[in-house]
N, C-alpha and C. Protein backbone atom coordinates (compact mmCIF):
# COMPACT_ATOMS: atom_id res chain seq x y z
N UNK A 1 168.64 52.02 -158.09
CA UNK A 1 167.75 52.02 -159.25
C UNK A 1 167.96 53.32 -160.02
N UNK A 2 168.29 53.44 -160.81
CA UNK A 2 168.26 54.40 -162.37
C UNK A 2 166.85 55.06 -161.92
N UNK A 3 167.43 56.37 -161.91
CA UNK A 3 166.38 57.59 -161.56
C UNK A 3 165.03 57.43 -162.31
N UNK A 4 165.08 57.67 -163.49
CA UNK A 4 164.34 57.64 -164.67
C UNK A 4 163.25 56.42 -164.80
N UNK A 5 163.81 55.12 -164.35
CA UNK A 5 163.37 54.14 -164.04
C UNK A 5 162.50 54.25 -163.10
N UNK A 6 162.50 54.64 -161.60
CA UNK A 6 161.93 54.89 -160.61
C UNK A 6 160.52 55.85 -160.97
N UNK A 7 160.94 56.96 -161.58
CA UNK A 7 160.06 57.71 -161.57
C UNK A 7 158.92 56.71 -162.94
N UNK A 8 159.48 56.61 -164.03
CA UNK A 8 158.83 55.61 -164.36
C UNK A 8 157.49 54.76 -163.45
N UNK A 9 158.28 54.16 -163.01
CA UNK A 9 157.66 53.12 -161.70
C UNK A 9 156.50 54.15 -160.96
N UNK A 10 156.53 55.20 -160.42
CA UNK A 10 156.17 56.15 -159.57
C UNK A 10 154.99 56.54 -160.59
N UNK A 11 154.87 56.75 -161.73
CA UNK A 11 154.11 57.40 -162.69
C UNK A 11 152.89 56.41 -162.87
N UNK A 12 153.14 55.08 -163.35
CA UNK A 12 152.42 54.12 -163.52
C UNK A 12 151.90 53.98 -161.51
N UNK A 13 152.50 53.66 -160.76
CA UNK A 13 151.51 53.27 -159.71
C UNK A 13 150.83 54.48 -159.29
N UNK A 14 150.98 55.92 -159.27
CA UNK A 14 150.16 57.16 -159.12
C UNK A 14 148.86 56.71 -160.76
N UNK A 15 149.23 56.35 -161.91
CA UNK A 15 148.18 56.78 -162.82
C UNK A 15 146.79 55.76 -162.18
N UNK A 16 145.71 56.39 -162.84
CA UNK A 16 144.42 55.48 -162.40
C UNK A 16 144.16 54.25 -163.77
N UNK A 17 145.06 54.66 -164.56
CA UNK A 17 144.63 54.00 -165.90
C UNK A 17 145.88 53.47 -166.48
N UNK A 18 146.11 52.48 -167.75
CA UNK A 18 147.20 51.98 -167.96
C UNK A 18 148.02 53.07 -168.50
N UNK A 19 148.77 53.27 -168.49
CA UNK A 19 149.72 54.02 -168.96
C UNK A 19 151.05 54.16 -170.03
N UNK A 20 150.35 54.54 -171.15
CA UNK A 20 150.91 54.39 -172.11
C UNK A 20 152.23 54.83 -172.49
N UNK A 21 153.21 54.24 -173.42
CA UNK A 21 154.52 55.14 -173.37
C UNK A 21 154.43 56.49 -174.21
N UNK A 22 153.68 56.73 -174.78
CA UNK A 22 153.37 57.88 -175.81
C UNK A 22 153.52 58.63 -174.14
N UNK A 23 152.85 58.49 -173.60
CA UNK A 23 152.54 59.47 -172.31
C UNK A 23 153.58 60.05 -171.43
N UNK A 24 154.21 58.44 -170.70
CA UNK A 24 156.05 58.25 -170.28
C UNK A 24 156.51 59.55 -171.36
N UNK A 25 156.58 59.89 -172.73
CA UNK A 25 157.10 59.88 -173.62
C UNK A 25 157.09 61.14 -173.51
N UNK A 26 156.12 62.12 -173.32
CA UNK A 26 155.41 63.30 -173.31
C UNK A 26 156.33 63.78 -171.71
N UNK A 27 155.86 63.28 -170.59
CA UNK A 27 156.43 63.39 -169.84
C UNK A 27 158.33 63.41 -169.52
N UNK A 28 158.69 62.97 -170.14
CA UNK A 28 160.26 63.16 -169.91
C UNK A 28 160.73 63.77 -171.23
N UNK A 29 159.80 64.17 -171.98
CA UNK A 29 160.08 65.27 -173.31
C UNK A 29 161.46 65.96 -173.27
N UNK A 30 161.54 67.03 -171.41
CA UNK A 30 162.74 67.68 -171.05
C UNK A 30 164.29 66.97 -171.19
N UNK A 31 163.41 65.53 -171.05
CA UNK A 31 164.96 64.80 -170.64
C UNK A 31 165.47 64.16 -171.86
N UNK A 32 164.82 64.21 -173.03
CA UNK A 32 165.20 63.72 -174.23
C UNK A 32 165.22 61.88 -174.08
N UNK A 33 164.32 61.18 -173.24
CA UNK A 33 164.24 60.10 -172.95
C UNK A 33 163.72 59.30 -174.35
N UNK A 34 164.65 58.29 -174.69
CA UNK A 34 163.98 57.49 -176.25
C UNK A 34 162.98 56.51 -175.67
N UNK A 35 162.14 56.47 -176.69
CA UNK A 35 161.04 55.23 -176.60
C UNK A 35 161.58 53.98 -176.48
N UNK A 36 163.13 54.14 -177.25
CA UNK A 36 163.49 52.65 -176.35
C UNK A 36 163.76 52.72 -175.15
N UNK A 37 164.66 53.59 -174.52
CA UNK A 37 164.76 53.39 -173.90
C UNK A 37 163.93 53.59 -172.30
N UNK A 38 162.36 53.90 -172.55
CA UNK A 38 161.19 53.77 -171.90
C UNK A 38 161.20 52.84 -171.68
N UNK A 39 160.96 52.04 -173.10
CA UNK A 39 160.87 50.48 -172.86
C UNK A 39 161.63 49.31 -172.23
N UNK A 40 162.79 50.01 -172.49
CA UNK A 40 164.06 49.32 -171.06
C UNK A 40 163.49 48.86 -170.08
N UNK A 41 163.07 50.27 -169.81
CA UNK A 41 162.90 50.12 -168.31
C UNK A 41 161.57 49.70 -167.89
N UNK A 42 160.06 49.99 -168.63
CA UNK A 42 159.36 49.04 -168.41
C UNK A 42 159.76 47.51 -168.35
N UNK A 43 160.76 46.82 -169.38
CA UNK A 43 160.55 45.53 -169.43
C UNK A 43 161.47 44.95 -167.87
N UNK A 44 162.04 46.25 -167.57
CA UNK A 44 163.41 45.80 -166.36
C UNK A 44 162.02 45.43 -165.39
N UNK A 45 161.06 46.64 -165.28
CA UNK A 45 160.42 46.49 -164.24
C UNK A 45 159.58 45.20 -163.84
N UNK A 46 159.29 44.62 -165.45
CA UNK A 46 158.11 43.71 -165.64
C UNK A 46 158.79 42.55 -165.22
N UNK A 47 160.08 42.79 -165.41
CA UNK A 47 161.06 41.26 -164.71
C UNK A 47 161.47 41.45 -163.49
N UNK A 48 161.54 42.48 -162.95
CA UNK A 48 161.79 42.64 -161.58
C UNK A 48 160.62 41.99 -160.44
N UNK A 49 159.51 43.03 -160.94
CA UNK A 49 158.20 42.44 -160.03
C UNK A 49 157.83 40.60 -160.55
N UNK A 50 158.09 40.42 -162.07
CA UNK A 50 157.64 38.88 -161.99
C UNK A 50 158.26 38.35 -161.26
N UNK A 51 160.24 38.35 -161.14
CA UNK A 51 160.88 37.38 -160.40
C UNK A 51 160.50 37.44 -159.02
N UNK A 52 159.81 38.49 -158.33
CA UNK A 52 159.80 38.39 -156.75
C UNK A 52 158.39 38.25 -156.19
N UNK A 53 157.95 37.60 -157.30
CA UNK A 53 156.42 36.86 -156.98
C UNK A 53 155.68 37.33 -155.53
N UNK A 54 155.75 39.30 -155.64
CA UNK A 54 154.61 39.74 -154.66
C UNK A 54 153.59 39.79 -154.78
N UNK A 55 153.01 40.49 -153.84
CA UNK A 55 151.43 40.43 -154.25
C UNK A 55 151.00 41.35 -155.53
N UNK A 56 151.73 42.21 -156.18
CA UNK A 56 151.36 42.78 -157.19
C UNK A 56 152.74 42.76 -158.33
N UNK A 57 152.06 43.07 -159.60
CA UNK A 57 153.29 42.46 -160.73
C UNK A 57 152.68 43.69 -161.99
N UNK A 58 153.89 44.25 -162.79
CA UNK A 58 153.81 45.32 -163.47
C UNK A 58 153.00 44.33 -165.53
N UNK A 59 152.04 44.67 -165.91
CA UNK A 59 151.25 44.73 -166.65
C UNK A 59 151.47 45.31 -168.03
N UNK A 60 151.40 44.83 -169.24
CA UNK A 60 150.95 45.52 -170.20
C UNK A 60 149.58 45.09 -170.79
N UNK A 61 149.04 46.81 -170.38
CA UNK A 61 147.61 46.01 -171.42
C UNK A 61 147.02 47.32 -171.01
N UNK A 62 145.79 47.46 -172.34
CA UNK A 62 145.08 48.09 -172.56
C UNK A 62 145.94 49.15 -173.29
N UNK A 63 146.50 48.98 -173.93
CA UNK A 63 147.88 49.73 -174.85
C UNK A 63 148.61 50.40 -173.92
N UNK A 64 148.82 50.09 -172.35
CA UNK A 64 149.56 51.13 -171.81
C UNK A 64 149.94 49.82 -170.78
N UNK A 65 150.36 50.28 -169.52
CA UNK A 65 151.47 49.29 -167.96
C UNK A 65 150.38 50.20 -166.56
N UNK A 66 150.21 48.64 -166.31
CA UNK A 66 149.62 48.91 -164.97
C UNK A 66 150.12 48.32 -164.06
N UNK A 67 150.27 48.63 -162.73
CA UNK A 67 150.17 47.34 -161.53
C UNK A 67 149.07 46.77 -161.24
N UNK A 68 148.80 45.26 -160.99
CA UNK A 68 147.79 44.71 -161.14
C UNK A 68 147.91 43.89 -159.86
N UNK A 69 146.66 43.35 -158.71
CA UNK A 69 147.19 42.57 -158.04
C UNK A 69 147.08 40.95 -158.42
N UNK A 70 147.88 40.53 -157.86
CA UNK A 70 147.90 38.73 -158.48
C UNK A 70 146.52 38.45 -158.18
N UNK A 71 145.73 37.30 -159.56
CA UNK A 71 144.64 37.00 -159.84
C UNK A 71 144.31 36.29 -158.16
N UNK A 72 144.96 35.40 -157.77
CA UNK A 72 145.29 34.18 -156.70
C UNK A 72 144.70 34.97 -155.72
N UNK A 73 145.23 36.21 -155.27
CA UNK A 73 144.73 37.22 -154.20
C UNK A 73 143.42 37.75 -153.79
N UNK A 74 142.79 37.03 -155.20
CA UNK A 74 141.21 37.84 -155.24
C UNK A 74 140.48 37.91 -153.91
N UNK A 75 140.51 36.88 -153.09
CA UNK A 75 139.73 36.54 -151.77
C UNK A 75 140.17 37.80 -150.78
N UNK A 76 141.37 37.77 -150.82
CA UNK A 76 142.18 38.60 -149.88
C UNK A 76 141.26 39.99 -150.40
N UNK A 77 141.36 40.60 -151.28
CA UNK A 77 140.75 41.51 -151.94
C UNK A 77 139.70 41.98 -151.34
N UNK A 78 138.82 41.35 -151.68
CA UNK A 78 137.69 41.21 -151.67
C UNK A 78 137.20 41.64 -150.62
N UNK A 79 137.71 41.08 -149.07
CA UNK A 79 137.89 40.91 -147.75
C UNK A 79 138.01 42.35 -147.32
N UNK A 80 138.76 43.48 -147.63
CA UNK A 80 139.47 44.31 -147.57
C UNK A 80 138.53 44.95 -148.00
N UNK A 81 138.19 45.25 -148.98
CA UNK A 81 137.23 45.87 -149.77
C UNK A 81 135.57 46.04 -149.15
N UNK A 82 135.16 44.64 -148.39
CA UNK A 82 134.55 44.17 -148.30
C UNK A 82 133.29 44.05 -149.16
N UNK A 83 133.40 44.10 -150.23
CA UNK A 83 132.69 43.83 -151.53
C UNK A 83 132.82 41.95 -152.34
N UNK A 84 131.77 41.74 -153.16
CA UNK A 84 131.73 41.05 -154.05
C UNK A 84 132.32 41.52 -155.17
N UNK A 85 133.06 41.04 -156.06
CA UNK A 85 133.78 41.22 -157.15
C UNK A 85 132.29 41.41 -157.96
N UNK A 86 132.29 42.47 -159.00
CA UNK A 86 131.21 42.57 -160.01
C UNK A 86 130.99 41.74 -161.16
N UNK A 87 129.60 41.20 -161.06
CA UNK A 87 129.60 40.27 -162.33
C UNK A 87 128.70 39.83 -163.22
N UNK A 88 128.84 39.59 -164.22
CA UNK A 88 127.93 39.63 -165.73
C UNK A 88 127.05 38.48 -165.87
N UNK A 89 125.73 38.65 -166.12
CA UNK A 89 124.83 36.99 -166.22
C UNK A 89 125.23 36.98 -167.39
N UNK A 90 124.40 35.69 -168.02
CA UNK A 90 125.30 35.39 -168.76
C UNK A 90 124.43 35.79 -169.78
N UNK A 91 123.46 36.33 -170.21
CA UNK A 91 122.91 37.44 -171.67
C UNK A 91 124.03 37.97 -171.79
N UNK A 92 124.64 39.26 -170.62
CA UNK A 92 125.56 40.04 -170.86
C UNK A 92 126.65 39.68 -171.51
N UNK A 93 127.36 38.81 -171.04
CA UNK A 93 128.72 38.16 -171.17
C UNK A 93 128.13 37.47 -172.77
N UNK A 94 127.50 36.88 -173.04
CA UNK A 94 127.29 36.41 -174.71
C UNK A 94 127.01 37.42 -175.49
N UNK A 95 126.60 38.90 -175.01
CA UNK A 95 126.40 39.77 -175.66
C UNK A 95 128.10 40.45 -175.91
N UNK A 96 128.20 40.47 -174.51
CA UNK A 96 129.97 40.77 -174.89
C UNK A 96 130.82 40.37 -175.81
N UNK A 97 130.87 38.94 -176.09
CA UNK A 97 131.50 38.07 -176.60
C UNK A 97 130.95 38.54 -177.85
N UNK A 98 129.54 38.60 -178.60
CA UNK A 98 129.16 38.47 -179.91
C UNK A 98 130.31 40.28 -180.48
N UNK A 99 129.83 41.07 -179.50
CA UNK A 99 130.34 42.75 -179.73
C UNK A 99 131.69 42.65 -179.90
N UNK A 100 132.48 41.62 -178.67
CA UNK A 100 133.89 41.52 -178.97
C UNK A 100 134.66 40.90 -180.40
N UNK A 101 133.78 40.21 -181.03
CA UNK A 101 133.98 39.65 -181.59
C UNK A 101 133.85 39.93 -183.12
N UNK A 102 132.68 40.48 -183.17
CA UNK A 102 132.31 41.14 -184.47
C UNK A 102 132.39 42.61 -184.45
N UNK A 103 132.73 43.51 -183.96
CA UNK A 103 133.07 44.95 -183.89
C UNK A 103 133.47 44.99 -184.77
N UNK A 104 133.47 46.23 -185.62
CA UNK A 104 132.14 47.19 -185.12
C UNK A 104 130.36 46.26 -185.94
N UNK A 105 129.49 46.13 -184.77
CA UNK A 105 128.07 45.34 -185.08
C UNK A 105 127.31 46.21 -184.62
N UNK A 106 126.36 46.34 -185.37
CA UNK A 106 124.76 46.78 -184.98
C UNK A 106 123.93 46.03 -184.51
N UNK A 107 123.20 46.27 -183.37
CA UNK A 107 122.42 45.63 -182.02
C UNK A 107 121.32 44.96 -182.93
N UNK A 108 120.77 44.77 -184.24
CA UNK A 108 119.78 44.14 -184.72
C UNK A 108 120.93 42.66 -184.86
N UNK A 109 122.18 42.86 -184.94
CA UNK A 109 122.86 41.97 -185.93
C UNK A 109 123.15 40.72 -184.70
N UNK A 110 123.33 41.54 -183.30
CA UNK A 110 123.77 40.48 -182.09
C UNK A 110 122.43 40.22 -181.81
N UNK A 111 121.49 40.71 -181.68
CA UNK A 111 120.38 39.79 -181.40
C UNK A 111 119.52 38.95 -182.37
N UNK A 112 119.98 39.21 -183.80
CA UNK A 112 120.08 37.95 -184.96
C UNK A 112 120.79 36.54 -183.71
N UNK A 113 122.67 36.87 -183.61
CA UNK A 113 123.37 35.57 -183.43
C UNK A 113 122.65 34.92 -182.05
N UNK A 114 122.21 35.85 -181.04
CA UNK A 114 121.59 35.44 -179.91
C UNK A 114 120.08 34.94 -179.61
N UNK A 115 119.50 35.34 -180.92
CA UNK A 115 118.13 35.02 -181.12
C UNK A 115 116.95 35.74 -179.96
N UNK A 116 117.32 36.56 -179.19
CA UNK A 116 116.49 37.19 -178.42
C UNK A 116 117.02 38.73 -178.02
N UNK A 117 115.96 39.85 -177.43
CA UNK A 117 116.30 41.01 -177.40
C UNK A 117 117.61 41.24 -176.45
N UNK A 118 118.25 42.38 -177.02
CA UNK A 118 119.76 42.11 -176.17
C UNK A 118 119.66 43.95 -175.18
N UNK A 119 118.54 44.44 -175.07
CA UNK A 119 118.24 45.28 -174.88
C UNK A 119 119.25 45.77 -173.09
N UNK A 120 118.82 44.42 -172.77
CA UNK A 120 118.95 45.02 -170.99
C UNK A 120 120.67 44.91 -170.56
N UNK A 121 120.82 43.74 -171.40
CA UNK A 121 122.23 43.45 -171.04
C UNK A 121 123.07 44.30 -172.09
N UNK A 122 123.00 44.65 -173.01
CA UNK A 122 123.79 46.23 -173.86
C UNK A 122 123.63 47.39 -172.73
N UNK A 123 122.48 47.64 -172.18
CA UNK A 123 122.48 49.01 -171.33
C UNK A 123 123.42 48.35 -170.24
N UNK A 124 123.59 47.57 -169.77
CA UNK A 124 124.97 46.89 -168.49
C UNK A 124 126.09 47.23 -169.57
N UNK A 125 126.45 46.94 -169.97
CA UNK A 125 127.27 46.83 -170.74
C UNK A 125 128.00 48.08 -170.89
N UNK A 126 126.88 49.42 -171.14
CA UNK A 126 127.18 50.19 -171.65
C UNK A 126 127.54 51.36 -170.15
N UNK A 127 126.53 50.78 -169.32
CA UNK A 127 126.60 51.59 -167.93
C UNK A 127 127.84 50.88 -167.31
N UNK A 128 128.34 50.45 -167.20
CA UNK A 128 129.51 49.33 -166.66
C UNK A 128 131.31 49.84 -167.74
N UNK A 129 130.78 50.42 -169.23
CA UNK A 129 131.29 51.15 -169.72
C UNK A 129 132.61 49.88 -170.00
N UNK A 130 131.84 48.69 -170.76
CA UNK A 130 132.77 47.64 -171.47
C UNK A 130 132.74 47.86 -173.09
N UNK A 131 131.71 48.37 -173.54
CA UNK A 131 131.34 48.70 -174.70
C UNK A 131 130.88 50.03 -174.87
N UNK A 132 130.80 50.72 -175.91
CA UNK A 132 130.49 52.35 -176.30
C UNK A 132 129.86 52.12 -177.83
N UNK A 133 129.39 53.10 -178.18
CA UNK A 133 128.66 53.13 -179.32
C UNK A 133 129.89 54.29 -180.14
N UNK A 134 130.15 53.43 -181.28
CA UNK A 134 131.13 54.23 -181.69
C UNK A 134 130.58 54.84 -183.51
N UNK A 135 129.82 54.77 -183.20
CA UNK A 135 128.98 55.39 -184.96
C UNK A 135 128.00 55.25 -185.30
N UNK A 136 127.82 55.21 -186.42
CA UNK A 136 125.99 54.88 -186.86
C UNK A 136 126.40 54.27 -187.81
N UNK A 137 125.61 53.18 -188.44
CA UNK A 137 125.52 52.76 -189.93
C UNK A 137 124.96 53.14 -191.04
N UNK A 138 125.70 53.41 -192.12
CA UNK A 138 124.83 54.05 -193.43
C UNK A 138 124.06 53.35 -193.91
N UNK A 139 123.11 53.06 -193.42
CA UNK A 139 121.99 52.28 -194.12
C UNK A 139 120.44 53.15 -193.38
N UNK A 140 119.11 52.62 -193.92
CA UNK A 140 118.27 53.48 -193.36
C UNK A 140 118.03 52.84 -192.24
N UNK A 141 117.69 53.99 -191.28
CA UNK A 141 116.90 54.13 -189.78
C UNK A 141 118.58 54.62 -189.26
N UNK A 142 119.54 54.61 -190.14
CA UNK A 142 121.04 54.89 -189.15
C UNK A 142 121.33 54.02 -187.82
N UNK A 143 120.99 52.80 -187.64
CA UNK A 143 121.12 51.98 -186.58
C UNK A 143 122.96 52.16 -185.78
N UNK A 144 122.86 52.63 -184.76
CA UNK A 144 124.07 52.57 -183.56
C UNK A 144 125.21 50.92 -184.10
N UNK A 145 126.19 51.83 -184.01
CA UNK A 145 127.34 50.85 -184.18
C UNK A 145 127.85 50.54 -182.65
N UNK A 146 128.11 49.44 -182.33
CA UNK A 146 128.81 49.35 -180.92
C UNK A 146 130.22 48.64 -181.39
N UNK A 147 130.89 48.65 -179.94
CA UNK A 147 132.33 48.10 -180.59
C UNK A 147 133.01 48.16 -178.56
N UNK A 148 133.63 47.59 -178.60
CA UNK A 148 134.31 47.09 -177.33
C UNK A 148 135.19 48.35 -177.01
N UNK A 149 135.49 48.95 -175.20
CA UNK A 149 136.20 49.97 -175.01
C UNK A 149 137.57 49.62 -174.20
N UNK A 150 138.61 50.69 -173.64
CA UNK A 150 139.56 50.36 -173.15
C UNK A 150 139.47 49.60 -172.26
N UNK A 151 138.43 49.77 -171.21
CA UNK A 151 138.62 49.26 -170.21
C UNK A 151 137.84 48.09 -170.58
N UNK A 152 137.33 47.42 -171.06
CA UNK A 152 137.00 45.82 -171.86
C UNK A 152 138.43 44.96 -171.89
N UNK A 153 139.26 45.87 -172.35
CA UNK A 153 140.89 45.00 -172.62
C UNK A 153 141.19 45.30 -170.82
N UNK A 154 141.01 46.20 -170.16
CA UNK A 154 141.44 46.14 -168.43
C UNK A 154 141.22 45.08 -167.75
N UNK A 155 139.63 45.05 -167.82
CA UNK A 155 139.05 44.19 -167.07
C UNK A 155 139.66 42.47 -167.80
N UNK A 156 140.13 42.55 -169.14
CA UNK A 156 139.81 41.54 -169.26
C UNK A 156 141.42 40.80 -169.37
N UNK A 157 142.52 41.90 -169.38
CA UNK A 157 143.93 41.60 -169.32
C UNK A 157 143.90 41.32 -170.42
N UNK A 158 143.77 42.19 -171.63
CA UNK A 158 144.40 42.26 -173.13
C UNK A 158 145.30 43.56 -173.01
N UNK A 159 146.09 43.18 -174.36
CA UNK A 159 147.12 44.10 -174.24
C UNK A 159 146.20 44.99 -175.46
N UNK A 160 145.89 44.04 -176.42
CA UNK A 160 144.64 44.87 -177.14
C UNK A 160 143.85 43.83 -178.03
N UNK A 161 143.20 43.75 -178.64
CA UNK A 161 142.02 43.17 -179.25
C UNK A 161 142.35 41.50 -180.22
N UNK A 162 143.54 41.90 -180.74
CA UNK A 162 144.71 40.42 -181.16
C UNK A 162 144.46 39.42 -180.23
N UNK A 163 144.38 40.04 -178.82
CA UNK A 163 144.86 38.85 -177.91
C UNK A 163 143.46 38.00 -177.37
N UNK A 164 142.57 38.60 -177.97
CA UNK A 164 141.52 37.45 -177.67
C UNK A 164 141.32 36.17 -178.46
N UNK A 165 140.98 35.03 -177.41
CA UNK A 165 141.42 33.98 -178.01
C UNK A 165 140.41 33.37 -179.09
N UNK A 166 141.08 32.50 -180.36
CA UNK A 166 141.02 32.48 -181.40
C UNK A 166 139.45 31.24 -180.91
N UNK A 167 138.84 31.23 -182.16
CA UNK A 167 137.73 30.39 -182.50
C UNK A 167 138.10 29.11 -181.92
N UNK A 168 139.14 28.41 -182.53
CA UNK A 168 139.71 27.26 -182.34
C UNK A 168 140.46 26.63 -180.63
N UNK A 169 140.61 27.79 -180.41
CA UNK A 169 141.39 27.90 -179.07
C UNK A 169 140.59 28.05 -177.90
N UNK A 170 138.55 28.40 -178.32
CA UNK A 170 137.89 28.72 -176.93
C UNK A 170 137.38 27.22 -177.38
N UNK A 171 137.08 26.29 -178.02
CA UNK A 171 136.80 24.96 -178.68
C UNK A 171 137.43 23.89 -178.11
N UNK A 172 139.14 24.28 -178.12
CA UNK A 172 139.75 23.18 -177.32
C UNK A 172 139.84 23.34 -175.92
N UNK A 173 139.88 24.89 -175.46
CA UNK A 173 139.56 24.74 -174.02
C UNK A 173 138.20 24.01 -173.50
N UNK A 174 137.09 23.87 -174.05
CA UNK A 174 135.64 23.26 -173.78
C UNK A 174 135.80 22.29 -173.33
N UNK A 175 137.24 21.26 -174.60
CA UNK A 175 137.04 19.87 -173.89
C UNK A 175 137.78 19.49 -172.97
């Protein structure tokens, strides 16, 4: 394996977070390494781990490359861990969806589309650190802007905000 490559590889499974090539980029500064050819070698990697269908497979998302373990594995996980996977009732998760969706929204505006206070499930939200408050609005009382965070695209396997699926596309999955 191509040195550069490896360490590559080595960088992303040491980082705690996805790992962006700006970063790769920063890091081999000394070696005069091009952004393409970063990307080489991420995509070598991303075909390497897909073709040998282990338990873990190299990722893009959250604007950066993670190792991720296969979804299928979750039980195994879990087991190991000995935890329950963490999870959203469903206020939260419709609150998610309205924030994901309409970002940047003010909390009067999602509990307009939801018709009831969105108070408890925004503080999950916000303690769980899927959403952040990213401004205020110029209007009076300055009401909090919220808007969806990195780890929203982690948890949720976006590469970034494009990739959530379209109006039409959560409609035909229903039926």
């Amino acid at each position: 394996m191509d040195e550069a490559k490896a360490v590559i590889e080595g960088l992303i499974f040491a980082s705690e977070m996805p790992l962006t090539i700006d970063k790769i980029v920063e890091i081999f500064q000394e070696r005069n390494l091009t952004r393409q050819e970063i990307t080489a070698h991420l995509h070598e990697l991303m075909n390497e781990y897909g073709s040998r269908c282990g338990g873990f497979y190299l990722q893009e998302v959250a604007g950066g490359y993670q190792f991720r373990t296969r979804p299928e594995l979750s039980v195994w996980i879990a087991k190991l861990k000995g935890t329950r996977p963490a999870t959203l009732t469903v206020a939260a998760l419709e609150t998610l969806a309205i924030i994901a969706y309409r970002q940047p929204v003010v909390r009067a505006e999602v509990e307009r589309l939801r018709g009831v206070d969105v108070s408890r499930p925004l503080r999950t939200l916000l303690e769980r650190k899927l959403v952040r408050m990213v401004g205020r609005k110029d209007v009076p009382g300055k009401p909090m802007i919220y808007g969806t965070t990195r780890k929203f695209l982690e948890v949720f396997s976006l590469k970034d905000l494009s990739e959530l699926p379209t109006m039409g596309e959560l409609k035909d999955s229903t039926k």
